[in-house]
PDB file of N, CA and C in Angstrom:
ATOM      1  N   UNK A   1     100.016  49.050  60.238  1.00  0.00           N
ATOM      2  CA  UNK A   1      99.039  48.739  61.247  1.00  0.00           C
ATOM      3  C   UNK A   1      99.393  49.397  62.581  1.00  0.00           C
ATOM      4  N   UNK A   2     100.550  49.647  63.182  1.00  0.00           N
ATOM      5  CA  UNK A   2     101.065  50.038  63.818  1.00  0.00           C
ATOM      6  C   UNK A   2     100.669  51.210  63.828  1.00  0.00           C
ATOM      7  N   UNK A   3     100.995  52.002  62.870  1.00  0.00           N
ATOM      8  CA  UNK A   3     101.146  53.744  63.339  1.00  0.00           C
ATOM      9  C   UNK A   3     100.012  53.567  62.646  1.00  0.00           C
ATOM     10  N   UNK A   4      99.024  53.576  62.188  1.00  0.00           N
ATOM     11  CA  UNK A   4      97.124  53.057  62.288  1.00  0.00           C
ATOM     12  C   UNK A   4      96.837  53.624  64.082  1.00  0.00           C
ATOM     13  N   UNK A   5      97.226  52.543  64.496  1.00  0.00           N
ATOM     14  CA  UNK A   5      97.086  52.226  66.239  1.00  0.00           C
ATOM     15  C   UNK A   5      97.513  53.394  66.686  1.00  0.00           C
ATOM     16  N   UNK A   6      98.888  54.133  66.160  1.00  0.00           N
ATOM     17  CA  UNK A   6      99.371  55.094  67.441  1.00  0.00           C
ATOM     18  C   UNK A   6      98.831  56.387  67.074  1.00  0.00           C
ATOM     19  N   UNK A   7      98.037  56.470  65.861  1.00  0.00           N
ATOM     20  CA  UNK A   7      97.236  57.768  65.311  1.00  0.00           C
ATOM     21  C   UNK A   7      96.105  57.925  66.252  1.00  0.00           C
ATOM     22  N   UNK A   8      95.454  56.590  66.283  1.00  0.00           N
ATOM     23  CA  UNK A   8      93.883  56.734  66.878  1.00  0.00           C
ATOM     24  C   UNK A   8      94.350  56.982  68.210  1.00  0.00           C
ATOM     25  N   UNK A   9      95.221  56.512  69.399  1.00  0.00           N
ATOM     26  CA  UNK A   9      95.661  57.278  70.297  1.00  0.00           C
ATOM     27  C   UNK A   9      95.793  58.694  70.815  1.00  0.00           C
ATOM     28  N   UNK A  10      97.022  59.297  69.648  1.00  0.00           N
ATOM     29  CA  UNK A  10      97.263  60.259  69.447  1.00  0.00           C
ATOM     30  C   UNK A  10      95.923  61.066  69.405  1.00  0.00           C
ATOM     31  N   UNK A  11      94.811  61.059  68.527  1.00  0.00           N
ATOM     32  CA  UNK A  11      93.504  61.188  68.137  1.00  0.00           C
ATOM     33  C   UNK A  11      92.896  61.443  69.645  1.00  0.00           C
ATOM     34  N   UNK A  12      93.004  60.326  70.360  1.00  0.00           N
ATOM     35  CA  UNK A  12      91.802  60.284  71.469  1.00  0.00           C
ATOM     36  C   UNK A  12      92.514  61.771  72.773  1.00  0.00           C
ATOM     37  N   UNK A  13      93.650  61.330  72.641  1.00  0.00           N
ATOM     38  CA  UNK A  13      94.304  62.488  73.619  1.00  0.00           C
ATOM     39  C   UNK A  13      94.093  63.192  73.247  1.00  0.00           C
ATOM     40  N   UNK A  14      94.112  64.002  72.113  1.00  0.00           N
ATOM     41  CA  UNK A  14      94.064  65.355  71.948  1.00  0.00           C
ATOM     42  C   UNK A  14      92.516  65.953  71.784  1.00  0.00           C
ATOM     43  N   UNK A  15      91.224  64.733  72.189  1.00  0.00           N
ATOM     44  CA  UNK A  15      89.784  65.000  72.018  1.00  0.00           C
ATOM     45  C   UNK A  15      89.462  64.682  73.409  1.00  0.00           C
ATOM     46  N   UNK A  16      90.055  65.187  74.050  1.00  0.00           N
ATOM     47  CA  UNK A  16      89.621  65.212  75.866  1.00  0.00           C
ATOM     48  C   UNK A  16      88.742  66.091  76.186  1.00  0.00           C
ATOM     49  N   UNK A  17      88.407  67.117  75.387  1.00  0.00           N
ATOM     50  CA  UNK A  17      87.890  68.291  75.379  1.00  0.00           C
ATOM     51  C   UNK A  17      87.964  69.264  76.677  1.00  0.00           C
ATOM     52  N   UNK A  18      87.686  70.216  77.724  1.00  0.00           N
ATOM     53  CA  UNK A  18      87.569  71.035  78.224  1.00  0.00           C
ATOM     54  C   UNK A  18      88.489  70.677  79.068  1.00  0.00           C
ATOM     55  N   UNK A  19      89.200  70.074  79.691  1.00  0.00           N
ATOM     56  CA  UNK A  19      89.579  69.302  81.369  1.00  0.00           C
ATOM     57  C   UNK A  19      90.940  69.881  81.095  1.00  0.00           C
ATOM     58  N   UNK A  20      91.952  70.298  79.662  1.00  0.00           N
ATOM     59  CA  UNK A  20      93.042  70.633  79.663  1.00  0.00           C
ATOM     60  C   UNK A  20      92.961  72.254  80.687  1.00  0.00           C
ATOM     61  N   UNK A  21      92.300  72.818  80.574  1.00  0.00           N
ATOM     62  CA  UNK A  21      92.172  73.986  80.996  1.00  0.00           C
ATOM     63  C   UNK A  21      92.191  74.212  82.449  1.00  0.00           C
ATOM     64  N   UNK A  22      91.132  73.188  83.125  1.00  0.00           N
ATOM     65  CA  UNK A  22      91.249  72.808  84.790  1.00  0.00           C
ATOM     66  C   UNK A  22      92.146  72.191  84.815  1.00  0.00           C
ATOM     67  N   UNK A  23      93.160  71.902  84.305  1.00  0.00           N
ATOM     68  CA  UNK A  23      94.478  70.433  84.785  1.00  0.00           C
ATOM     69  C   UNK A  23      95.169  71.614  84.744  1.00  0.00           C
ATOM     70  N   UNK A  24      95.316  72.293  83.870  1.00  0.00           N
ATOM     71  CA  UNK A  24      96.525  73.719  83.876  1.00  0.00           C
ATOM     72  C   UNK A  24      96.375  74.272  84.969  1.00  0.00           C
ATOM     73  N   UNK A  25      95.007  74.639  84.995  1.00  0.00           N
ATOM     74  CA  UNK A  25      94.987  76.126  86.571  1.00  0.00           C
ATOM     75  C   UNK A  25      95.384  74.999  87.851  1.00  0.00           C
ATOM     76  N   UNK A  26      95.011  74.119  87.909  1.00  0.00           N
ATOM     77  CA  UNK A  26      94.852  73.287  88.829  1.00  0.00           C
ATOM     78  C   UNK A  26      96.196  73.259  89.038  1.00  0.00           C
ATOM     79  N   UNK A  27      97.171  73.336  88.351  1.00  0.00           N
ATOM     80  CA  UNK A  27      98.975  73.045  88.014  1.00  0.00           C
ATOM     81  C   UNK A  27      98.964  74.097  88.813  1.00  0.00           C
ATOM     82  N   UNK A  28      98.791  75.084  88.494  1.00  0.00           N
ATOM     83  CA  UNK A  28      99.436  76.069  88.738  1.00  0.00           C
ATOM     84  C   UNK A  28      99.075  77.015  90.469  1.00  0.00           C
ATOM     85  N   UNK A  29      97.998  75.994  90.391  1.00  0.00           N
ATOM     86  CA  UNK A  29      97.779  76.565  92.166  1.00  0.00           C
ATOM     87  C   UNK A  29      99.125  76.328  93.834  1.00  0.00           C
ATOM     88  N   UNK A  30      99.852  75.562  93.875  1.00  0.00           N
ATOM     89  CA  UNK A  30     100.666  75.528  93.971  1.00  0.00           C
ATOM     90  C   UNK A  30     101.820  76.628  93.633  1.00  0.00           C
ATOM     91  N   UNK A  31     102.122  76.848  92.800  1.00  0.00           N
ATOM     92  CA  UNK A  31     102.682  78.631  92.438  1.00  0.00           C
ATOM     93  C   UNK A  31     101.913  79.431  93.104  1.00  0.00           C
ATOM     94  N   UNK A  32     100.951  79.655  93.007  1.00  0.00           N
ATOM     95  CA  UNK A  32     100.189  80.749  93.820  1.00  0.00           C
ATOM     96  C   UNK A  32     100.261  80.642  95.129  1.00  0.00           C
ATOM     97  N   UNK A  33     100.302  79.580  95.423  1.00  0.00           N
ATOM     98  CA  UNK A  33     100.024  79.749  97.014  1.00  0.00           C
ATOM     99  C   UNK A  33     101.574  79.939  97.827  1.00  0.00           C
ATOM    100  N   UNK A  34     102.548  79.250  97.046  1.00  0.00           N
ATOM    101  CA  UNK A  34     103.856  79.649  97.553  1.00  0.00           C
ATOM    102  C   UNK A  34     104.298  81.276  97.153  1.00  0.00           C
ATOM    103  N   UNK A  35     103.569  81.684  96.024  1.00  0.00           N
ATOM    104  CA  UNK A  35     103.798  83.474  95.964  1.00  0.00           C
ATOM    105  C   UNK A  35     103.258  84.001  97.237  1.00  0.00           C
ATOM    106  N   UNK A  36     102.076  83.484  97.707  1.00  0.00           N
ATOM    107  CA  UNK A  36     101.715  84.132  98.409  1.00  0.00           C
ATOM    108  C   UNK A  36     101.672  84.151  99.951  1.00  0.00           C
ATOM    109  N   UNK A  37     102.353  82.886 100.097  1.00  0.00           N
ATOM    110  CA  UNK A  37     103.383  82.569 101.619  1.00  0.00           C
ATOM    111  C   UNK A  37     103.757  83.558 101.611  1.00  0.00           C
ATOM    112  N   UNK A  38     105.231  83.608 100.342  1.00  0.00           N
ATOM    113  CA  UNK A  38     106.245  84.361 100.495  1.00  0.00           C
ATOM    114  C   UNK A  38     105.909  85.598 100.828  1.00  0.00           C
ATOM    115  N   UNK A  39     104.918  86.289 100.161  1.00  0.00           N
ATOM    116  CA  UNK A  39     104.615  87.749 100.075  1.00  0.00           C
ATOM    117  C   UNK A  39     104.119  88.154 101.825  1.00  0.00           C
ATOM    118  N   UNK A  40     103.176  87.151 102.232  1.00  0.00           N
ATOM    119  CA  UNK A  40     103.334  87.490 103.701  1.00  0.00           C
ATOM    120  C   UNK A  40     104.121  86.889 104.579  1.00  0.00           C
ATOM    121  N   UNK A  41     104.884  86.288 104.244  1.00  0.00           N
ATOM    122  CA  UNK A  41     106.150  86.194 105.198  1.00  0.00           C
ATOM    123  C   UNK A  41     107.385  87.001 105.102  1.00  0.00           C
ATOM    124  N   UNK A  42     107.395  87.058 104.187  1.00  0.00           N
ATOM    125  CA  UNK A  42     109.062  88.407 103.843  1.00  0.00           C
ATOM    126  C   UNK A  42     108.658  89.794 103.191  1.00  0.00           C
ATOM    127  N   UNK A  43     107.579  89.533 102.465  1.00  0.00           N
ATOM    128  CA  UNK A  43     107.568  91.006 101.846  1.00  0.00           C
ATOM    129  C   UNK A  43     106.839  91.693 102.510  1.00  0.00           C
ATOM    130  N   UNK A  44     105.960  91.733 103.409  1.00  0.00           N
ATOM    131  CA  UNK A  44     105.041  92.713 104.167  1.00  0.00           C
ATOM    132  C   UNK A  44     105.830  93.006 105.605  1.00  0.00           C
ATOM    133  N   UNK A  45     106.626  91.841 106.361  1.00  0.00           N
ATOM    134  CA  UNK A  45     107.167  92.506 107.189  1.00  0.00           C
ATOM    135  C   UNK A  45     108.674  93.323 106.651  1.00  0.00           C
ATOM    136  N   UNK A  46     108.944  93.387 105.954  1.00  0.00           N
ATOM    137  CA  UNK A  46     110.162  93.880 105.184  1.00  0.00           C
ATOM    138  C   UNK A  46     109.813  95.320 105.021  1.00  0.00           C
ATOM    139  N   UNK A  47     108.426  95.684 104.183  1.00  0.00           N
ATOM    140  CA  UNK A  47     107.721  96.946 104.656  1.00  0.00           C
ATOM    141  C   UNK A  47     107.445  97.569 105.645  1.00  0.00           C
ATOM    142  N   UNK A  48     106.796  97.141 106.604  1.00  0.00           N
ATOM    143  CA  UNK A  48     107.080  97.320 108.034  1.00  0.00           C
ATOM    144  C   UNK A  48     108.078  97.889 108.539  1.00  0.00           C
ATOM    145  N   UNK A  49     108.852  97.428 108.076  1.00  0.00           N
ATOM    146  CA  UNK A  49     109.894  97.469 109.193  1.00  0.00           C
ATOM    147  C   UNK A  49     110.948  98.798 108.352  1.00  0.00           C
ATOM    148  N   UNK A  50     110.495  98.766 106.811  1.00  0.00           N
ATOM    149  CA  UNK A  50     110.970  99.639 106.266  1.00  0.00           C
ATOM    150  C   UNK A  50     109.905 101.330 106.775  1.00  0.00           C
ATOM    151  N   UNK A  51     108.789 101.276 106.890  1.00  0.00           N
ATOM    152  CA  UNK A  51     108.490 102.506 107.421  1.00  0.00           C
ATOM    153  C   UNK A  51     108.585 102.778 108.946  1.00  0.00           C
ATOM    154  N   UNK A  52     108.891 101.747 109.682  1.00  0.00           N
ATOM    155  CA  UNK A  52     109.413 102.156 111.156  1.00  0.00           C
ATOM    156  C   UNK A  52     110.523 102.666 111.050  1.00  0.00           C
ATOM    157  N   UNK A  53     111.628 102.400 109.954  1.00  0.00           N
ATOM    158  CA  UNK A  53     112.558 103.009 110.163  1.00  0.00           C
ATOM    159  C   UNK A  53     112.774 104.307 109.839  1.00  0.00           C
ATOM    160  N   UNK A  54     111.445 104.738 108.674  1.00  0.00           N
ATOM    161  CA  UNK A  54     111.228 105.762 108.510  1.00  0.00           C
ATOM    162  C   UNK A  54     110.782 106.928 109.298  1.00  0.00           C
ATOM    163  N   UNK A  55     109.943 106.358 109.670  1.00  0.00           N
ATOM    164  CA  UNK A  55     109.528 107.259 110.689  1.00  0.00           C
ATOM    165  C   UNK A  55     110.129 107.260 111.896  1.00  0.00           C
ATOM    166  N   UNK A  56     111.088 106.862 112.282  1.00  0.00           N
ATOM    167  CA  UNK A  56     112.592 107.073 113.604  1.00  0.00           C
ATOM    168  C   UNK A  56     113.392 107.738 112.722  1.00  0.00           C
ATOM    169  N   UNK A  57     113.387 108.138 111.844  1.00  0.00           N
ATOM    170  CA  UNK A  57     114.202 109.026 111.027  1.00  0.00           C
ATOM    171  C   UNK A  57     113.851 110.427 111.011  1.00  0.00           C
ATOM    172  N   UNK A  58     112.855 109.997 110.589  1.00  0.00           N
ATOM    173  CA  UNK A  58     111.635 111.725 110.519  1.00  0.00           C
ATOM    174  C   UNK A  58     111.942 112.045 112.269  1.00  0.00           C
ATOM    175  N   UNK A  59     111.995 111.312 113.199  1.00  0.00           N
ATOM    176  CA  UNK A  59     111.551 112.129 114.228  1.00  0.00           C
ATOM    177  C   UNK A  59     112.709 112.101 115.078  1.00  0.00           C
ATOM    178  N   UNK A  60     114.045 112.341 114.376  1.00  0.00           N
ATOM    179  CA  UNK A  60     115.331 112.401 115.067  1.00  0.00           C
ATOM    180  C   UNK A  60     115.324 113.574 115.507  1.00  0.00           C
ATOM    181  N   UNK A  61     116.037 113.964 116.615  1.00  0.00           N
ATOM    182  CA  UNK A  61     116.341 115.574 116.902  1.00  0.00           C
ATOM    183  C   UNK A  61     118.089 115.270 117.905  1.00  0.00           C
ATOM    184  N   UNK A  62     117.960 116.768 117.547  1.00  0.00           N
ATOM    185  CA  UNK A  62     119.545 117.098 119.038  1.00  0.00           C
ATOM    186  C   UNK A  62     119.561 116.231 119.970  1.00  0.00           C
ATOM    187  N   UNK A  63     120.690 115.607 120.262  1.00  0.00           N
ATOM    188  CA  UNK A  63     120.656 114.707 121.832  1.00  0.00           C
ATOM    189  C   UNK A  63     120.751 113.521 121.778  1.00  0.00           C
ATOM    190  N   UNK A  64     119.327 112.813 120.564  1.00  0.00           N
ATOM    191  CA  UNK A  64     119.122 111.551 120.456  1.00  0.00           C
ATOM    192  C   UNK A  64     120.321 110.755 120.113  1.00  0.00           C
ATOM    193  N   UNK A  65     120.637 109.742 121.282  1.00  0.00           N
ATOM    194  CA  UNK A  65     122.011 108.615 121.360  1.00  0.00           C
ATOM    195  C   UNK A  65     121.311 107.557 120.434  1.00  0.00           C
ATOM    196  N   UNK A  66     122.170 107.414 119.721  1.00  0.00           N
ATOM    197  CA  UNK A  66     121.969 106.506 118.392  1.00  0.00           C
ATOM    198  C   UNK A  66     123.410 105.708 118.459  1.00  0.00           C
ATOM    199  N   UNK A  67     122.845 104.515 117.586  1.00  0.00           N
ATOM    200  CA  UNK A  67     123.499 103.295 116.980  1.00  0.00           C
ATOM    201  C   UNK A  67     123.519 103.145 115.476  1.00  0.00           C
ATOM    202  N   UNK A  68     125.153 103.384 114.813  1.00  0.00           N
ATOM    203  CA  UNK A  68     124.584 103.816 113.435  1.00  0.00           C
ATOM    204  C   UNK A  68     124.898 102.644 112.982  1.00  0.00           C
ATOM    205  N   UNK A  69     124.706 101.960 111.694  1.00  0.00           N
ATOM    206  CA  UNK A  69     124.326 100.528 110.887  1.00  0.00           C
ATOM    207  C   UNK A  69     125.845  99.915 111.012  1.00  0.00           C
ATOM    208  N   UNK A  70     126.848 100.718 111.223  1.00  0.00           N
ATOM    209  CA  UNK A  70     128.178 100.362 111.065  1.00  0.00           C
ATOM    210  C   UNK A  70     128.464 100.062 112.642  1.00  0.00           C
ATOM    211  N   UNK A  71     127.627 100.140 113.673  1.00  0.00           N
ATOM    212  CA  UNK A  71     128.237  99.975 114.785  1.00  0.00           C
ATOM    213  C   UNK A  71     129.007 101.172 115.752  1.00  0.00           C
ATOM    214  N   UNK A  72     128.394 102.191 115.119  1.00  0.00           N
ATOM    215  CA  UNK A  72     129.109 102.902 115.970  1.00  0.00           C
ATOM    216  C   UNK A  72     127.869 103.874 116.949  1.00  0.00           C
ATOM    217  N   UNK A  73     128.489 103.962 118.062  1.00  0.00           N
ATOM    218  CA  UNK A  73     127.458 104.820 118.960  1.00  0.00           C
ATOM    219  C   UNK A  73     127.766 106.304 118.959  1.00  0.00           C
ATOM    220  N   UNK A  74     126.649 107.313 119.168  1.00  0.00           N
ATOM    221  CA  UNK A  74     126.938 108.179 119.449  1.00  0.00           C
ATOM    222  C   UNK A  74     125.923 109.088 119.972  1.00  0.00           C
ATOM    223  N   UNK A  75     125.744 110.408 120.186  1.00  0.00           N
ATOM    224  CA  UNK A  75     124.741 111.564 120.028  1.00  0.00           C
ATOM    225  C   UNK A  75     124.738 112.242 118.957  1.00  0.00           C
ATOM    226  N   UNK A  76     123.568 112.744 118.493  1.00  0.00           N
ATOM    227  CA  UNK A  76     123.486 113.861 117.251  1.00  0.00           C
ATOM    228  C   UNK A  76     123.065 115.060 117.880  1.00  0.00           C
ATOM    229  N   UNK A  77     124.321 115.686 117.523  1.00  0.00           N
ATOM    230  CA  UNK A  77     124.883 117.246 117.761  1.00  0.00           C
ATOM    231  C   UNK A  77     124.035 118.070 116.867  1.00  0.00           C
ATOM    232  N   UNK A  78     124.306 117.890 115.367  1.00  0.00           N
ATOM    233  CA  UNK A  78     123.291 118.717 114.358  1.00  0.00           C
ATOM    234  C   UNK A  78     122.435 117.879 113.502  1.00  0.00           C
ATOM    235  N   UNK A  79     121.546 118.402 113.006  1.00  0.00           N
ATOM    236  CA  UNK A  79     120.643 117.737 112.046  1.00  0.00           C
ATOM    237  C   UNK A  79     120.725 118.500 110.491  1.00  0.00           C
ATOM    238  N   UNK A  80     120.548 117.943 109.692  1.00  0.00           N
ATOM    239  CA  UNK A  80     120.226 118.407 107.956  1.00  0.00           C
ATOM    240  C   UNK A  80     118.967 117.600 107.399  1.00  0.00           C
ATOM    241  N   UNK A  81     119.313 117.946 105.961  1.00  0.00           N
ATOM    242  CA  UNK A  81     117.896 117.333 105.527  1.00  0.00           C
ATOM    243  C   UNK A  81     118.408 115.649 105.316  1.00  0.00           C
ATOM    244  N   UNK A  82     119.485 115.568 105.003  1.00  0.00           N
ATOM    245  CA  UNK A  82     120.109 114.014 105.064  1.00  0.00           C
ATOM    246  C   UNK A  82     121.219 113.450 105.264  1.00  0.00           C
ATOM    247  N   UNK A  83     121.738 114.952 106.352  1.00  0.00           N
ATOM    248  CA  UNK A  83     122.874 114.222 106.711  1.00  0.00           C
ATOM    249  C   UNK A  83     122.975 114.313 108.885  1.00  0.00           C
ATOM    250  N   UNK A  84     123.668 113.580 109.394  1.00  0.00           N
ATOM    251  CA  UNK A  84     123.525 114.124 110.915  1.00  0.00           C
ATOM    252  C   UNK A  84     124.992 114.056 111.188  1.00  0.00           C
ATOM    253  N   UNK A  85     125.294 115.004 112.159  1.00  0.00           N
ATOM    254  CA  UNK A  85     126.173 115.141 112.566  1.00  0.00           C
ATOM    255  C   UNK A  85     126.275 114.723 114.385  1.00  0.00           C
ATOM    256  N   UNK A  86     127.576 113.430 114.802  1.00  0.00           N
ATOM    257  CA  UNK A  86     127.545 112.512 115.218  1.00  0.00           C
ATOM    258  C   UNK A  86     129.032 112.845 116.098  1.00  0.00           C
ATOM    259  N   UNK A  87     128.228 113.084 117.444  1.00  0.00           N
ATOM    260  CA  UNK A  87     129.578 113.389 118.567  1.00  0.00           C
ATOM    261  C   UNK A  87     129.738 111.498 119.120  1.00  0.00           C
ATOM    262  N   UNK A  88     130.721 111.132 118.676  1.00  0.00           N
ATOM    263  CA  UNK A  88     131.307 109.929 119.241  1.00  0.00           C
ATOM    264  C   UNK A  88     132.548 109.928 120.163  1.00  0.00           C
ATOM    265  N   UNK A  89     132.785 110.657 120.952  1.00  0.00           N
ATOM    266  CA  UNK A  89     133.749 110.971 121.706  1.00  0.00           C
ATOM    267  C   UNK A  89     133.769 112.042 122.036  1.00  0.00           C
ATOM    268  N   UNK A  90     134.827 112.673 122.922  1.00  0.00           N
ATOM    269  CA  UNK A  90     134.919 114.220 123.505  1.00  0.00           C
ATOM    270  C   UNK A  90     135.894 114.927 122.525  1.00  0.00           C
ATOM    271  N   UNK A  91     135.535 115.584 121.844  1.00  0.00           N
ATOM    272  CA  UNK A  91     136.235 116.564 120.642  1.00  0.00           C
ATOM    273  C   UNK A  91     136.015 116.209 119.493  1.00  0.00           C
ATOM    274  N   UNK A  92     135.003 114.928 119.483  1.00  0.00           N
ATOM    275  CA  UNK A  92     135.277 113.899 117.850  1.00  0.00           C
ATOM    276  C   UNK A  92     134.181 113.876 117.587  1.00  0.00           C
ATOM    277  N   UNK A  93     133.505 114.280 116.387  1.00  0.00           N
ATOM    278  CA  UNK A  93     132.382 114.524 115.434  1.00  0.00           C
ATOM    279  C   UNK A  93     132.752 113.752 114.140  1.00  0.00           C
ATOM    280  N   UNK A  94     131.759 113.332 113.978  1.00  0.00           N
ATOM    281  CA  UNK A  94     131.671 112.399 112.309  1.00  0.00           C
ATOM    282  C   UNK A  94     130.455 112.893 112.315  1.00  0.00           C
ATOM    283  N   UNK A  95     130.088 113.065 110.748  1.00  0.00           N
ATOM    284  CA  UNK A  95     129.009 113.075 109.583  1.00  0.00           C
ATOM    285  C   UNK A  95     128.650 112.139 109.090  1.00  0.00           C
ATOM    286  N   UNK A  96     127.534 111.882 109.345  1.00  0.00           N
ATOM    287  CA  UNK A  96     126.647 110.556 108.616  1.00  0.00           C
ATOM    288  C   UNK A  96     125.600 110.517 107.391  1.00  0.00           C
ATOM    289  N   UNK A  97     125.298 110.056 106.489  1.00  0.00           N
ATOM    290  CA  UNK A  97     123.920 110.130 106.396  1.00  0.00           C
ATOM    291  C   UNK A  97     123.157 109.562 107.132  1.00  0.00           C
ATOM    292  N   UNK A  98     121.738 109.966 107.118  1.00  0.00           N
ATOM    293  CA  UNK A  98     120.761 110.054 108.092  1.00  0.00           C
ATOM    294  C   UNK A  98     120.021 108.144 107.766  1.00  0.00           C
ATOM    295  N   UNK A  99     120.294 108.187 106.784  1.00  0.00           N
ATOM    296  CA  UNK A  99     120.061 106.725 106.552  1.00  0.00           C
ATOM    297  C   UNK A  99     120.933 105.391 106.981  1.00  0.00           C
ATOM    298  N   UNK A 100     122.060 106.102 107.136  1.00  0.00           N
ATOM    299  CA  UNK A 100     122.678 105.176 108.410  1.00  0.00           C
ATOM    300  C   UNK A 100     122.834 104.857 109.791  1.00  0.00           C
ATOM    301  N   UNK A 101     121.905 106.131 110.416  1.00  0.00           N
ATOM    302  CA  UNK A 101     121.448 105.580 111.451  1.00  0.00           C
ATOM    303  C   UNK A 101     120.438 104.464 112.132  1.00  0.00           C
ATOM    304  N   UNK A 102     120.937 103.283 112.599  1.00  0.00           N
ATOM    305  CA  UNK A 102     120.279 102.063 112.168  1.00  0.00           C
ATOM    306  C   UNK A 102     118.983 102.092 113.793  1.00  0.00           C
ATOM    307  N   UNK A 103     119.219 102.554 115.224  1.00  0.00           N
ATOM    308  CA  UNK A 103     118.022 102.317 115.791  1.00  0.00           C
ATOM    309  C   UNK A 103     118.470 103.740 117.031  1.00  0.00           C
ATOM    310  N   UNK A 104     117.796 103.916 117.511  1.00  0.00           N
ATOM    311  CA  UNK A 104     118.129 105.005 119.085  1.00  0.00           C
ATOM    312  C   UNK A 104     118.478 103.819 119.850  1.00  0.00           C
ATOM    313  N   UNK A 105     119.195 104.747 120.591  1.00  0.00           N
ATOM    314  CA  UNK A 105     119.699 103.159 122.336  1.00  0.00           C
ATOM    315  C   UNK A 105     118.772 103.668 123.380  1.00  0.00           C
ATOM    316  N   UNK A 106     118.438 102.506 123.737  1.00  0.00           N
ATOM    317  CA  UNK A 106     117.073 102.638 124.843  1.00  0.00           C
ATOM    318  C   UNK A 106     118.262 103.354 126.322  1.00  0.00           C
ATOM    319  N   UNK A 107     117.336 103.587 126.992  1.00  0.00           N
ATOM    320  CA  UNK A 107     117.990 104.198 128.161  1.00  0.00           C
ATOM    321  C   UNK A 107     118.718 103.217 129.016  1.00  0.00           C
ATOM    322  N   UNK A 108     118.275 101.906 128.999  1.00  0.00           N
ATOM    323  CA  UNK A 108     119.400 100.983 130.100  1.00  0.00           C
ATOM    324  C   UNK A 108     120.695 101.057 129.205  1.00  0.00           C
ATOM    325  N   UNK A 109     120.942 101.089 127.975  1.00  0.00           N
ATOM    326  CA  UNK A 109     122.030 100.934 127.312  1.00  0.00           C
ATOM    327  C   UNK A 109     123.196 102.033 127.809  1.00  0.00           C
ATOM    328  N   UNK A 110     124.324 102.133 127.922  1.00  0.00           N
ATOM    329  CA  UNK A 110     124.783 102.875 128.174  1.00  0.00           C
ATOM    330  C   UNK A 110     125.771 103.539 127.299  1.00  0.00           C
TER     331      UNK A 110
END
């Protein structure tokens, strides 16, 4: 009599008909909307900020006093296609790649 009873149960749940389908998406809206925080909170300015750096790259030349990612200051003496060459002192040149130069120093900087 028992499992009689827990069949016709079993029975009625699984004859809900259509509503499983809206209870799922409905679940799952929540996921979406936190994908899509995220995507404009970290992933679009992350881009950003990845082609600004690009393009301060593209438009390095002779002279420009730079700050490279490691902290070190200097001027670029020569240019290549990806590497710069980096007067940090009087007689003292280091070679960088060009991708480690992390921003130019504004003019109050000294």
């Amino acid at each position: 009599m028992i499992l009689k009873g827990a069949a016709s149960i079993v029975w009625a749940q699984g004859t809900s008909g259509g509503t499983n389908g809206a209870a799922t998406f409905l679940s799952l809206i929540p996921f979406i909307l936190i994908f899509v925080i995220f995507y404009f909170l970290l992933v679009l300015p992350q881009q950003r900020r990845q082609k600004e750096h690009k393009k301060m790259l593209e438009a390095l030349k002779k002279g420009d006093k730079i700050i490279t990612s490691s902290g070190i200051w200097g001027t670029i003496t020569n240019l290549d296609k990806d590497t710069a060459t980096v007067q940090i002192a009087d007689n003292t040149k280091i070679k960088i790649q060009r991708e480690n130069i992390a921003r130019l120093r504004t003019p109050n900087e000294s």
